[in-house]
Protein backbone atom coordinates (compact mmCIF):
# COMPACT_ATOMS: atom_id res chain seq x y z
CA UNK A 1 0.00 0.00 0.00
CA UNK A 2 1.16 3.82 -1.03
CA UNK A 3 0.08 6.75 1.24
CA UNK A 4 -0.52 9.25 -1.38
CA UNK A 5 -1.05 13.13 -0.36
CA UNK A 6 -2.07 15.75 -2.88
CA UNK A 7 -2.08 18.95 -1.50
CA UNK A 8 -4.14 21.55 -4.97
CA UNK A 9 -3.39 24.90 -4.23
CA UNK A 10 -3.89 28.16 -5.88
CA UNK A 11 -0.83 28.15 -8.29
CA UNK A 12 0.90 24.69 -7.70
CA UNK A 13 -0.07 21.33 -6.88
CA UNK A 14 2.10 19.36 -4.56
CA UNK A 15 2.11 15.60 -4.56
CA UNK A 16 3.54 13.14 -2.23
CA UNK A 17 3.37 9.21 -2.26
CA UNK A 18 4.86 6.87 1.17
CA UNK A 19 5.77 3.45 0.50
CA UNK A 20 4.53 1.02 3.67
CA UNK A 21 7.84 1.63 5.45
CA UNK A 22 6.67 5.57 5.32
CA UNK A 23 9.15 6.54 2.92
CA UNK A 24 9.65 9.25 0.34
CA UNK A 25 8.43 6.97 -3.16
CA UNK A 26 7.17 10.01 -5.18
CA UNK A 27 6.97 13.36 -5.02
CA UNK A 28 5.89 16.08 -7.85
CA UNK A 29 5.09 19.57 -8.50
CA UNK A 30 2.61 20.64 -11.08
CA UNK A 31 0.83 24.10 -12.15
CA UNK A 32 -2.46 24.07 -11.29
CA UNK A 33 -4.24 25.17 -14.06
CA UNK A 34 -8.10 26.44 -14.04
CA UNK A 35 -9.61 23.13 -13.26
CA UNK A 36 -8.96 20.90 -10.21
CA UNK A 37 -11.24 18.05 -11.78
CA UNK A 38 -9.06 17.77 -14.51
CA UNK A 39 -5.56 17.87 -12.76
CA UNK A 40 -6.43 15.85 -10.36
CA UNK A 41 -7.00 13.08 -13.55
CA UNK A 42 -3.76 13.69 -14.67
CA UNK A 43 -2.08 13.25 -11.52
CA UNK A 44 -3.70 10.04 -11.34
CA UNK A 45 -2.65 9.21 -14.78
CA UNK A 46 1.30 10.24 -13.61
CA UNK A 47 1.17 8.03 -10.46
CA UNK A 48 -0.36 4.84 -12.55
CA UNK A 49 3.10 5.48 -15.20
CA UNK A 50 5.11 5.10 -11.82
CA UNK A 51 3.55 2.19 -10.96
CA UNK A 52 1.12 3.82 -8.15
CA UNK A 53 -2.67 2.30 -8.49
CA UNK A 54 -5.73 3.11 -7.20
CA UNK A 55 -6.01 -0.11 -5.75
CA UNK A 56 -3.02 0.34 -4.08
CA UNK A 57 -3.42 3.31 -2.26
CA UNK A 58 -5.04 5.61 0.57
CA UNK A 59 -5.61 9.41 -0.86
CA UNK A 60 -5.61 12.18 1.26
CA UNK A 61 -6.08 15.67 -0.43
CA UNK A 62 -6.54 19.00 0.94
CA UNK A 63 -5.76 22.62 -0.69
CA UNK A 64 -7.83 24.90 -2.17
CA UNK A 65 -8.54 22.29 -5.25
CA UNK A 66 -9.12 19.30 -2.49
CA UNK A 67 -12.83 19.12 -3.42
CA UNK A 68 -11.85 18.24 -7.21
CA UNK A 69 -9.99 15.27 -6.01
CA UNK A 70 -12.96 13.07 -6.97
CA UNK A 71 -11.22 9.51 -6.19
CA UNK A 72 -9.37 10.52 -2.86
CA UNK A 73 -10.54 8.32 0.37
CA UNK A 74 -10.07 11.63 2.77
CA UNK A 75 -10.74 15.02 2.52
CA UNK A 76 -8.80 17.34 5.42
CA UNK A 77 -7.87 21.04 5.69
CA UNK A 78 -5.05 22.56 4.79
CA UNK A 79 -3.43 23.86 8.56
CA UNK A 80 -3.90 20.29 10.01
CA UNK A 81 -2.00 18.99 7.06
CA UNK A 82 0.54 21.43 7.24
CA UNK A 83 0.76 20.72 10.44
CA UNK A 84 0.76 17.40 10.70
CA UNK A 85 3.79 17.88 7.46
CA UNK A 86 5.97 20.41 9.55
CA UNK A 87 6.17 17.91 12.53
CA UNK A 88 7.59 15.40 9.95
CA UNK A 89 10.37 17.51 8.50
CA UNK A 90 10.71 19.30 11.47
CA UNK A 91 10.04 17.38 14.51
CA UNK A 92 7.43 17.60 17.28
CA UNK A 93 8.82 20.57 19.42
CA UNK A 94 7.15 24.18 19.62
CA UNK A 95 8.10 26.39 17.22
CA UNK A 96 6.61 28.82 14.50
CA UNK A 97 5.72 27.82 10.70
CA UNK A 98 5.67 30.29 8.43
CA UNK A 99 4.12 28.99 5.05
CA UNK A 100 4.02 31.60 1.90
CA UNK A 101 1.23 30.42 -0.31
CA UNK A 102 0.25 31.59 -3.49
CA UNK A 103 -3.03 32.80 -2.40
CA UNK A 104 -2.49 32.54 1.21
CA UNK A 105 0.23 33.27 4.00
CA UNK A 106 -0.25 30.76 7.05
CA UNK A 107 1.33 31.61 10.33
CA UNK A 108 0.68 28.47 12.27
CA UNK A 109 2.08 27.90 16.35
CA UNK A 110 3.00 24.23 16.79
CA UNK A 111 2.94 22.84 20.38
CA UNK A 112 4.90 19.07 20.70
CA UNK A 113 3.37 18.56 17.23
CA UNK A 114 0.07 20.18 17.93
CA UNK A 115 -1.71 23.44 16.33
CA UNK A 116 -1.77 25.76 19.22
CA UNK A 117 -2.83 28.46 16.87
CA UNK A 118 -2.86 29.93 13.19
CA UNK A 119 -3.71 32.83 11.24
CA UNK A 120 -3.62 32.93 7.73
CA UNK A 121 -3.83 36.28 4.93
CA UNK A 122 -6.75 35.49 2.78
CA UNK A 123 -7.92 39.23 2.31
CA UNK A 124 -5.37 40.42 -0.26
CA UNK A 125 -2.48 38.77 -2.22
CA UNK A 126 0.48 41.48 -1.01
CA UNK A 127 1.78 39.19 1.89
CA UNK A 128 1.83 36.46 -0.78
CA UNK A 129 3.49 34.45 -3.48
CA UNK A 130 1.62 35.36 -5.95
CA UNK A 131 2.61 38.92 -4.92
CA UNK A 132 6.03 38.12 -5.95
CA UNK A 133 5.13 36.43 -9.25
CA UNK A 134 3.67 39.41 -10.22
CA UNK A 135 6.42 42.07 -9.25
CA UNK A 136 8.63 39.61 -10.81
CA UNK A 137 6.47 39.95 -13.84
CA UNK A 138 6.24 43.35 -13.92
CA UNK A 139 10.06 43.69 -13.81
CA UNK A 140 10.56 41.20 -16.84
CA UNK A 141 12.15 38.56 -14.08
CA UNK A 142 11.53 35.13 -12.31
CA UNK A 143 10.79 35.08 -8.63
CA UNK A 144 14.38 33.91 -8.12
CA UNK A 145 15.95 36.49 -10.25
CA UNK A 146 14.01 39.00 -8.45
CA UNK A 147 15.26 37.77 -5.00
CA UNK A 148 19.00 37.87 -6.14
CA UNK A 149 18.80 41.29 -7.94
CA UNK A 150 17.25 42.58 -4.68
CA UNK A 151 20.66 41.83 -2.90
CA UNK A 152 22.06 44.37 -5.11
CA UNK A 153 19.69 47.09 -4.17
CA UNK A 154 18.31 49.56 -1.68
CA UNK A 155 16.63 52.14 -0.53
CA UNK A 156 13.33 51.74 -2.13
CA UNK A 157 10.10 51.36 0.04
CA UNK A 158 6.67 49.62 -1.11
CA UNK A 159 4.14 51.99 0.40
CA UNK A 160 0.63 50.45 -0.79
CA UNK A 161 -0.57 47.72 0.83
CA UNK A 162 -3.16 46.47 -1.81
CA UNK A 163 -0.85 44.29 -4.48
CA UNK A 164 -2.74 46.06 -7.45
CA UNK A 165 -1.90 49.31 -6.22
CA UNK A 166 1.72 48.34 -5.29
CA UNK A 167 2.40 46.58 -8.82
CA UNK A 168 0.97 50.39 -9.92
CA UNK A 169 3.90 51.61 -7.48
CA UNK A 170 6.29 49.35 -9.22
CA UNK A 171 5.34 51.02 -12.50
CA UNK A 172 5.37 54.57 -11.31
CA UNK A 173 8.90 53.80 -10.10
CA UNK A 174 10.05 52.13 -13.81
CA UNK A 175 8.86 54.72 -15.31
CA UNK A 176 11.19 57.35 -12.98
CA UNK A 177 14.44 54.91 -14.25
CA UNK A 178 14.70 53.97 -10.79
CA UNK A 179 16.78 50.86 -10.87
CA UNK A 180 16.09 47.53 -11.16
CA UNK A 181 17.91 46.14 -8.20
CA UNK A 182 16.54 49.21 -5.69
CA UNK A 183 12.52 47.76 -6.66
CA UNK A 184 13.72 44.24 -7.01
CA UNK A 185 14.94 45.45 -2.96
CA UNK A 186 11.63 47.16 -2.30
CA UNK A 187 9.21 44.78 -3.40
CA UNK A 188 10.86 41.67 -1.23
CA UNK A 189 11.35 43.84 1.43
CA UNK A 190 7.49 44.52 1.32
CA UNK A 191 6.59 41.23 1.38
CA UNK A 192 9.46 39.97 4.18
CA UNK A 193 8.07 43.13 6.10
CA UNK A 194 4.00 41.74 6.21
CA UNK A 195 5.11 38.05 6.99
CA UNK A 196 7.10 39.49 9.98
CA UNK A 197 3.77 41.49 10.91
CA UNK A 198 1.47 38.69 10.58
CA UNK A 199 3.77 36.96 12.61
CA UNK A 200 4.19 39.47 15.56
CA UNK A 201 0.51 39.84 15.46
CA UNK A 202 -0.31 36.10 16.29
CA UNK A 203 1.72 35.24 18.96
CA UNK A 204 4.55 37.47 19.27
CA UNK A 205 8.27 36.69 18.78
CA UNK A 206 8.60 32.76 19.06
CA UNK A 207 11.90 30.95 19.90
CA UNK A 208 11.84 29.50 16.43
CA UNK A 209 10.47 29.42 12.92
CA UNK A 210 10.48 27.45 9.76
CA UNK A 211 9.50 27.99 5.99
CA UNK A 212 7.30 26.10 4.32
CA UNK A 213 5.67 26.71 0.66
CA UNK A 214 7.18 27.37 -2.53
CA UNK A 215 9.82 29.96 -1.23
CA UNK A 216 11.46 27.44 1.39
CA UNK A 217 14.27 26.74 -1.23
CA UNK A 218 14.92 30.60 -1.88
CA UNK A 219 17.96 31.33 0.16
CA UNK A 220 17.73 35.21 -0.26
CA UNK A 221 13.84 35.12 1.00
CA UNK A 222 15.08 32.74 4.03
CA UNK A 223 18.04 35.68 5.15
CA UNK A 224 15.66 38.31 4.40
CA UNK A 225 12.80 37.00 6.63
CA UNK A 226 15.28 35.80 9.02
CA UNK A 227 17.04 39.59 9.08
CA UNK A 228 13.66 41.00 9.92
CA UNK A 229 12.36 38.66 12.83
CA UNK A 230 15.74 38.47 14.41
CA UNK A 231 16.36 34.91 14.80
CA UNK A 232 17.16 31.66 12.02
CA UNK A 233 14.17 31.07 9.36
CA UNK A 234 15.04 27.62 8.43
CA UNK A 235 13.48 24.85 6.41
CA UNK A 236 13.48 21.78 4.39
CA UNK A 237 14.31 20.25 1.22
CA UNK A 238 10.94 18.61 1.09
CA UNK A 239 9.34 22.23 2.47
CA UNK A 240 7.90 22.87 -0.34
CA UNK A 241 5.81 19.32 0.11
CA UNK A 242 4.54 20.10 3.79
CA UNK A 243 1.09 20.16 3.09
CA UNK A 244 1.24 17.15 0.97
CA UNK A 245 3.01 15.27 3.12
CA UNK A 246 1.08 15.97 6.30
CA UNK A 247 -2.01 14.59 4.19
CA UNK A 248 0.13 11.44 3.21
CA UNK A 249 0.39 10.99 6.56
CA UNK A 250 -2.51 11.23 7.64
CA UNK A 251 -3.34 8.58 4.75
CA UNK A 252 -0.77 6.07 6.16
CA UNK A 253 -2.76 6.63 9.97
CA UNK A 254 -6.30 6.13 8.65
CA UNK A 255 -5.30 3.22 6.53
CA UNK A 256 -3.03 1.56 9.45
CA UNK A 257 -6.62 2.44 11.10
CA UNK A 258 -9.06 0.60 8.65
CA UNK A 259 -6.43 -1.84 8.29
CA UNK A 260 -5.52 -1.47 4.68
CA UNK A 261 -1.85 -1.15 5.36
């Protein structure tokens, strides 16, 4: 039996599969697209090539998309999954997770592998990844360029916090020649500055916090963030996975449960 987690979010989709002895046997990233229905077919379609049937599996999904994973056993929310995912990767102590989403920022407070407490940014996109992707954008870049020019710059400050107004910013300040590297600096500073906020607001400064999401692997957002809370933002190789992985997880439990494992 595989444990299979398939976590459907707003830009990416994030898939894990366990083998019985709870290992790593897949994992994959895929662009979302407009329909969850339809992805969530051809993720089926890419685990079959590897060797991964229906029959032999327990699906979890969660994510935005969950609701289009028609053939999955278990349906659970993202924060428990996340949760459950950080106290994998980063054991079951009490500490901070910070996970930038495309549509979402989570602040969640884990307690010996518990949610204590969460808040998440689901009102407007500027303390979020897809804020990035579209500064990036705007500045002809990736979201990686972006973060490496910005070590060049300085001095520039994002005032607006609405991310249609700020991208208007951005283009106010192109249009003055102001150089590339200086917004590159401003716009990740902007962001850094309302993950740092959302986390003061929630509980405080914590003794220590991780990254999850699709920025975990982005060195220059990890010192940045780090720089402005004042203590190590670390993470994982497999951060970018947390939510799937907490939901393959909790697959492996429920089938050990039902005994199907």
């Amino acid at each position: 039996m595989y444990s299979v987690g398939i976590d459907i979010g707003s830009t990416y989709a994030k898939v894990i599969a366990l083998d019985s002895e709870q290992r790593i046997a897949y994992r994959k990233v895929m662009l979302t697209g407009w329909n969850s229905v339809s992805l969530a077919g051809d993720i089926m379609q890419d685990l079959q090539s590897e060797g991964i049937e229906k029959e032999q599996m327990y699906c979890v999904a969660t994510g935005y998309g969950r609701g289009g994973v028609t053939y999955a056993d278990k349906s659970v929310t993202e924060i428990t999954c996340h949760a459950k995912g950080a106290a994998c990767l980063f054991g079951s102590g009490s500490y901070t997770v910070i996970d930038v989403g495309g549509q979402d920022t989570k602040i969640i407070a884990l307690e010996n592998g518990h949610v204590k407490d969460f808040i998440m940014n689901d009102k407007c996109a500027a303390g979020t990844g897809r804020f990035l992707e579209v500064m990036a954008g705007a500045l002809g870049l990736t979201t990686d360029e972006m973060c490496r020019l910005s070590e060049k710059g300085r001095g520039v400050t994002i005032n607006s916090m609405c991310a249609v107004f700020a991208e208007s910013e951005v283009i106010g300040l192109m249009g003055r020649g102001t150089a590339k590297e200086d917004i590159a600096y401003g716009i990740v500073d902007s962001i850094v500055n309302k993950v740092k906020t959302q986390c003061m607001r929630m509980n405080g400064r914590a003794d220590s916090y991780y990254l999850t999401g699709g920025l975990s692997d982005n060195q220059v957002f990890l010192y940045r963030l780090s720089e402005k809370i004042g203590l190590p933002v670390r993470s994982d190789q497999n951060g970018r996975f947390a939510g799937a992985l907490g939901a393959a997880v909790i697959g492996y439990q429920s089938a050990v449960q039902g005994g199907k494992a």
